[in-house]
Protein backbone atom coordinates (compact mmCIF):
# COMPACT_ATOMS: atom_id res chain seq x y z
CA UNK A 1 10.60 0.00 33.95
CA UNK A 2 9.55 -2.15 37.08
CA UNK A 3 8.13 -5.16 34.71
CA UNK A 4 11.90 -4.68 33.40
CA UNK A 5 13.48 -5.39 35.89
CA UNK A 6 11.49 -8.42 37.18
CA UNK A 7 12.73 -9.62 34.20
CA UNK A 8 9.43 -9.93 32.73
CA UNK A 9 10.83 -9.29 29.01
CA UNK A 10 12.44 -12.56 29.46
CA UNK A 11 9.42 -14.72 31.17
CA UNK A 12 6.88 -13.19 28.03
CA UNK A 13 9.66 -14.31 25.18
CA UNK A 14 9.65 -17.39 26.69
CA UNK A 15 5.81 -17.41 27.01
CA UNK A 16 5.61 -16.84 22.91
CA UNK A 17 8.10 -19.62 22.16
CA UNK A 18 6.45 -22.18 24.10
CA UNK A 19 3.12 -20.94 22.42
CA UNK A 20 4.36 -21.27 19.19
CA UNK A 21 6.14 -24.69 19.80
CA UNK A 22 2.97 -25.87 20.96
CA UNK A 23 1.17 -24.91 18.11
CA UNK A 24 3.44 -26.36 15.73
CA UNK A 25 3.25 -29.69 15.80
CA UNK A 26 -0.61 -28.84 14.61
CA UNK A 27 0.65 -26.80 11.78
CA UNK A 28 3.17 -29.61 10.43
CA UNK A 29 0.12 -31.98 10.88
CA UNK A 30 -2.45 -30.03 8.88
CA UNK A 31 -4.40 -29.91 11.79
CA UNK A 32 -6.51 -27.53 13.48
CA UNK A 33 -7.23 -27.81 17.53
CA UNK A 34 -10.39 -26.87 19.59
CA UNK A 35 -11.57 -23.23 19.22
CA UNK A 36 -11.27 -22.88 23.06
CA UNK A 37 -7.13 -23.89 22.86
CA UNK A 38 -7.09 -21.86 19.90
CA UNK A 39 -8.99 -18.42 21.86
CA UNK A 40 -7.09 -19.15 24.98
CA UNK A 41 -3.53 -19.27 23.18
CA UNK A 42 -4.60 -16.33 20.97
CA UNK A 43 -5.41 -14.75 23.87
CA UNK A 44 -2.57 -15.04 25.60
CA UNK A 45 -0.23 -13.89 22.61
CA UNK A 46 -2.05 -11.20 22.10
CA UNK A 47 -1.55 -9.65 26.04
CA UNK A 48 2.19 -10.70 25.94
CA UNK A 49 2.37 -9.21 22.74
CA UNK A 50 0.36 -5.78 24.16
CA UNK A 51 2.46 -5.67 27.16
CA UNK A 52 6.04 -6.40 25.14
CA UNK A 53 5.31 -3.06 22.60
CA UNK A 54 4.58 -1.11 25.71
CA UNK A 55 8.29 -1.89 27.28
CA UNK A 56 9.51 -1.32 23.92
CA UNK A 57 8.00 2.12 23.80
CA UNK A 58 9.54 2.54 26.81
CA UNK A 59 12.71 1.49 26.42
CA UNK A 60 13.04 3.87 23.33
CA UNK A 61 12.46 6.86 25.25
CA UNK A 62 15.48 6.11 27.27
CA UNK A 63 18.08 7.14 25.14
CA UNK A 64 21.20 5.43 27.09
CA UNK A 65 19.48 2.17 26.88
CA UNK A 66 21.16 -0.72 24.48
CA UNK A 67 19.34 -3.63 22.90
CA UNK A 68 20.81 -6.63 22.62
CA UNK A 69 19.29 -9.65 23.80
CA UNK A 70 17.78 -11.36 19.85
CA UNK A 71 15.86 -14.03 21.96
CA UNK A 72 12.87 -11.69 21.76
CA UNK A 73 13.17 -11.59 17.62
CA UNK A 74 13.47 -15.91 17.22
CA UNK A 75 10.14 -15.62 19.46
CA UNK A 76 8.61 -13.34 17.26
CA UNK A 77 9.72 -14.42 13.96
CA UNK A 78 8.19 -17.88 15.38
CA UNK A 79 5.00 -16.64 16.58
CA UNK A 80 4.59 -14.49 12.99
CA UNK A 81 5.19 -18.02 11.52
CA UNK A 82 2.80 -20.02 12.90
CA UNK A 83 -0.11 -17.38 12.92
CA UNK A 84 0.69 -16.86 9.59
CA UNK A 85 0.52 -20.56 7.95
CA UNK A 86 -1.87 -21.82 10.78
CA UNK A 87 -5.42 -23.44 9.26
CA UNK A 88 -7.39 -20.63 11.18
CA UNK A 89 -11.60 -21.09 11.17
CA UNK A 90 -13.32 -18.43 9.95
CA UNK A 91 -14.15 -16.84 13.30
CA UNK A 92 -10.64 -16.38 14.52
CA UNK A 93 -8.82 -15.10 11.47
CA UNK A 94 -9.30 -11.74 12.15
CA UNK A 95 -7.65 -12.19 15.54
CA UNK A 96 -4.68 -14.23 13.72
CA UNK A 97 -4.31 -11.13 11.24
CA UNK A 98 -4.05 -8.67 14.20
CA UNK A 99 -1.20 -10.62 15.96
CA UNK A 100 0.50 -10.88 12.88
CA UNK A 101 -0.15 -6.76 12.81
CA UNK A 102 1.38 -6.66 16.51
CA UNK A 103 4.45 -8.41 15.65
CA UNK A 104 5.22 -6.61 12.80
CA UNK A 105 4.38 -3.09 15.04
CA UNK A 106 7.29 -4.50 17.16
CA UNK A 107 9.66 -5.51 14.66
CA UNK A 108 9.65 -1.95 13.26
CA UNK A 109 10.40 -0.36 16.82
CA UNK A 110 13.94 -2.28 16.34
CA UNK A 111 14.97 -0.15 13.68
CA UNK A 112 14.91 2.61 16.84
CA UNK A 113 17.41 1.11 19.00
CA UNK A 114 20.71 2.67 20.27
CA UNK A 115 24.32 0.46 18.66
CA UNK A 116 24.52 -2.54 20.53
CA UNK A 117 27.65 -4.29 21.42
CA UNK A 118 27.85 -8.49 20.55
CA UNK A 119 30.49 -10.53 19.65
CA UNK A 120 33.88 -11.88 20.59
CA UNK A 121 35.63 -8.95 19.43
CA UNK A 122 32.88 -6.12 20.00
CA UNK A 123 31.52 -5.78 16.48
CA UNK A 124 29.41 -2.82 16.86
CA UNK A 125 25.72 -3.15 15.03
CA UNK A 126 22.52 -1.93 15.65
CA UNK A 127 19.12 -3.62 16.04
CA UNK A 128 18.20 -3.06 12.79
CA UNK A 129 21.26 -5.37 11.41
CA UNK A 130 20.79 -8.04 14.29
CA UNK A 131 16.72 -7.88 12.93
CA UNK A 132 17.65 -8.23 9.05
CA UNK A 133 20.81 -10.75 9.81
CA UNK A 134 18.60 -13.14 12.04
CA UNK A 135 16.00 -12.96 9.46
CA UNK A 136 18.14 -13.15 6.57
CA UNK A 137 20.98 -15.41 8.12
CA UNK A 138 18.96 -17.74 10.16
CA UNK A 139 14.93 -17.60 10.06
CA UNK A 140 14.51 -17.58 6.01
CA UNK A 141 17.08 -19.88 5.19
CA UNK A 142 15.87 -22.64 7.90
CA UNK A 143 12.98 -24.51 5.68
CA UNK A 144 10.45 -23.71 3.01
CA UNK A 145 7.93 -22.31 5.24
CA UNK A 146 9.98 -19.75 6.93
CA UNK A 147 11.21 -18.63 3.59
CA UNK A 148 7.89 -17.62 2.90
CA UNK A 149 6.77 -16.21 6.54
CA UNK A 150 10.56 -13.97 6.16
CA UNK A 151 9.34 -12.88 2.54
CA UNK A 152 6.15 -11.49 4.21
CA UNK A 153 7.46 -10.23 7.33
CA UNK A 154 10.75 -8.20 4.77
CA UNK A 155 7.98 -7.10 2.41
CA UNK A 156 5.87 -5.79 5.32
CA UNK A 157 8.86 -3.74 7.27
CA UNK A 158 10.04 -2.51 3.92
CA UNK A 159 8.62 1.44 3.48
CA UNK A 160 6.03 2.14 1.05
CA UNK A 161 6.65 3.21 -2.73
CA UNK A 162 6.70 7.25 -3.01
CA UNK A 163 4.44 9.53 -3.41
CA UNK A 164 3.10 9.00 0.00
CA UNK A 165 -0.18 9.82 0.52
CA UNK A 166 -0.56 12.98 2.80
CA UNK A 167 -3.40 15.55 3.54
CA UNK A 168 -0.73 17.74 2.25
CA UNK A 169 2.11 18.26 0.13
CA UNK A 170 5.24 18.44 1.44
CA UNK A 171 8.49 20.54 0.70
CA UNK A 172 11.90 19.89 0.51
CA UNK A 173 12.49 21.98 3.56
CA UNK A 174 9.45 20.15 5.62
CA UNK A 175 10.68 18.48 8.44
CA UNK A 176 8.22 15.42 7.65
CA UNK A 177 9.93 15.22 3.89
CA UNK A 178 13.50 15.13 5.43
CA UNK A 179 12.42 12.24 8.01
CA UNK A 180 10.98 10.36 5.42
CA UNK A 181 13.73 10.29 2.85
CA UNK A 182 16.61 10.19 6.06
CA UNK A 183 14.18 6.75 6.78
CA UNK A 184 14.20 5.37 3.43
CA UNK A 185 18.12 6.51 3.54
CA UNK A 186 18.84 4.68 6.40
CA UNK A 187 17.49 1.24 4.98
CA UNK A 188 19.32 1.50 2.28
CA UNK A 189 22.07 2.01 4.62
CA UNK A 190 20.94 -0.89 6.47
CA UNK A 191 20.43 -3.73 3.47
CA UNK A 192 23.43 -3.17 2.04
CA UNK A 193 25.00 -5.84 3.78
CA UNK A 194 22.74 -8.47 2.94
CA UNK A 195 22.00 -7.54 -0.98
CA UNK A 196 23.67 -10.71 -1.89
CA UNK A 197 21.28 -12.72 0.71
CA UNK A 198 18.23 -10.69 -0.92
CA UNK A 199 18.95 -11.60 -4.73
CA UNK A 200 19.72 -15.23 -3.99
CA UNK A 201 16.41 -15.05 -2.25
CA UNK A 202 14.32 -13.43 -5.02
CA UNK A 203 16.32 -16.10 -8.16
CA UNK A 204 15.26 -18.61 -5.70
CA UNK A 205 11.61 -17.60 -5.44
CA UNK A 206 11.26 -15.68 -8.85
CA UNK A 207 10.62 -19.29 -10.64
CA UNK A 208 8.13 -20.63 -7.97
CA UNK A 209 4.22 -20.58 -9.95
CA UNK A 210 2.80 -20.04 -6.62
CA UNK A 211 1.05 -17.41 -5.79
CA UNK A 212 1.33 -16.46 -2.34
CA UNK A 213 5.03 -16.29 -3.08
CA UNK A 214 4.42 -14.69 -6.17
CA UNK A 215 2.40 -11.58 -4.72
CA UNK A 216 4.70 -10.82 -1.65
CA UNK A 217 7.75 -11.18 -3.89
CA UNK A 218 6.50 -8.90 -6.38
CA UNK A 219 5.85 -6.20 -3.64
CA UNK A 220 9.46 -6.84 -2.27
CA UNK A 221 10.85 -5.64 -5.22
CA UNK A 222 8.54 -2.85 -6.15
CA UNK A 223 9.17 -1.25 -2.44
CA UNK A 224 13.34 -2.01 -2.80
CA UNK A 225 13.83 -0.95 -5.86
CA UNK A 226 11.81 2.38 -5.16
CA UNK A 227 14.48 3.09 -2.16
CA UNK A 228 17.31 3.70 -4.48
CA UNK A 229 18.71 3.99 -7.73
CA UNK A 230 21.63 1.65 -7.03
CA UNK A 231 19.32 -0.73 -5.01
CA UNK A 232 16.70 -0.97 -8.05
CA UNK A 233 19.98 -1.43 -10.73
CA UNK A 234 20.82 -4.41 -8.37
CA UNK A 235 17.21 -5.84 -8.86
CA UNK A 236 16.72 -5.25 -12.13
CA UNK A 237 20.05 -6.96 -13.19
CA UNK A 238 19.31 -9.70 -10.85
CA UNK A 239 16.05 -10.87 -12.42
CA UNK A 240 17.52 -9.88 -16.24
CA UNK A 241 19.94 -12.48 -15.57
CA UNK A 242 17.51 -14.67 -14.12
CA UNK A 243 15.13 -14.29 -17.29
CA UNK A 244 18.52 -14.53 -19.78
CA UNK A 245 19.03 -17.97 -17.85
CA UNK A 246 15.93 -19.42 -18.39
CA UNK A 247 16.09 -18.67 -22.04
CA UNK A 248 19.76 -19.78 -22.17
CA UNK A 249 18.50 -23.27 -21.07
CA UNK A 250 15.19 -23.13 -23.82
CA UNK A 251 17.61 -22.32 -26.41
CA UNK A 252 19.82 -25.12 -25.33
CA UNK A 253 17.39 -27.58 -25.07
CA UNK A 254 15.86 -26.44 -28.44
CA UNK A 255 19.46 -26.81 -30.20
CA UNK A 256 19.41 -30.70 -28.44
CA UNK A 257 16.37 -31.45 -29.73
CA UNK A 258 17.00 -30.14 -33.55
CA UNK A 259 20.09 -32.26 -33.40
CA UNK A 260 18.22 -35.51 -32.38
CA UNK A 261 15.94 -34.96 -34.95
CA UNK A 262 18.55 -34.51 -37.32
CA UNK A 263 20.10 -38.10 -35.88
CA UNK A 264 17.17 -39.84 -36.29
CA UNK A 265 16.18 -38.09 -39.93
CA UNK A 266 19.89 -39.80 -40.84
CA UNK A 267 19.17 -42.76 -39.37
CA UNK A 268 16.04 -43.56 -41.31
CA UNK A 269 17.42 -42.55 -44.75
CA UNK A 270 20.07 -45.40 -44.07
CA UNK A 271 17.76 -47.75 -43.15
């Protein structure tokens, strides 16, 4: 609580901005800078990064306490970004991999957070939404790279596929059974404002032959359409439709083709 209120929240945010907009330049350059930048930047992401979970912790356990300052998510969805895409040697891509880790160990303590208050006419929301709209809303749709860092970091936060893996079974009456399905309840709860951002998403991505889109997109919809029944209709129609498209337009171009054969099978037996 005392590095709260020296407003050190604020002074580390702006600490993994300016890291990450440093750090960019290299990334859109397809170049990679001196291992001792690279350790002492790493370095310090990963302390501000240590020291940011620990308020967060923190702040949870006070119960009257009310997020709502999203500064703190642009930084992170920007460090995630860069760590993620960044040309990393050999040597330091563990360390990348474990700051991606730490950022996504935050981003899940957001889906804790009391109802904030924000807007002109005091739209009530939680966390949670300001986490999925900012990364829906603003981070995915910015440019192609983000698209693919927000596919990652969705696919990541999502909850596993049941069965669970536990030492034990567990009961309908088990307290553990109850918090897991009143979890997997509440992000249902929690996407269904942004279903039609998700499915314009995954037509948008479905057709792409790469494969680094093609393996976190096919996770994505394993682990949403295992939330729900109604959430896996909504998937399943939106790629049928996608699929019925595709052939729509091979059967069209197939019926163009015939008929320009046909046109030029005329056109010969009246020369």
């Amino acid at each position: 609580m005392e590095l709260m209120s020296c407003e050190s929240m604020d002074n580390l945010t702006t600490l993994l901005q300016k890291i990450a907009d440093i750090l960019l330049p290299f990334l859109k350059q397809r170049q990679i800078p001196s291992v001792s930048i690279q350790n002492y930047l790493m370095s310090a992401v990963k302390v501000a990064l240590s020291v940011l979970e620990v308020i967060l912790s923190e702040l949870q356990d006070c119960h009257t306490y009310k997020f709502s300052d999203t500064t703190l998510l642009h930084a992170l969805f920007s460090v995630h970004a860069v760590f993620c895409a960044f040309p990393m040697t050999r040597v330091i891509s563990q360390a990348a991999d474990d700051i991606q880790d730490q950022v996504i160990g935050i981003l899940s303590l957001f889906s804790r957070f009391k109802t904030v208050t924000s807007g002109s006419e005091g739209d009530s929301k939680t966390a949670w939404s300001s986490l999925l709209h900012i990364l829906f809303k603003e981070h995915m749709p910015s440019c192609p790279q983000s698209c693919l860092n927000g596919l990652v970091i969705f696919c990541q936060l999502l909850p596993l596929p049941l069965p669970v893996e536990v030492p034990q079974g567990l009961l309908d009456t088990d307290a553990p059974s109850f918090e897991l399905m009143s979890y997997r309840q509440t992000w249902q709860e929690h996407l269904k404002p942004f279903m039609n951002d998700i499915l314009t998403f995954i037509k948008a991505l479905m057709v792409s032959p790469c494969v680094d889109v093609a393996q976190p997109l096919r996770r994505v919809c394993i682990k949403l359409a295992d939330l729900s029944p109604t959430v896996a209709l909504s998937v399943c129609r939106c790629i049928l439709e996608l699929l019925d498209d595709l052939f729509g337009e091979t059967v069209s171009f197939s019926e163009q083709k015939e008929k320009i054969q046909e046109k030029a099978d005329v056109k010969k037996e009246s020369e």
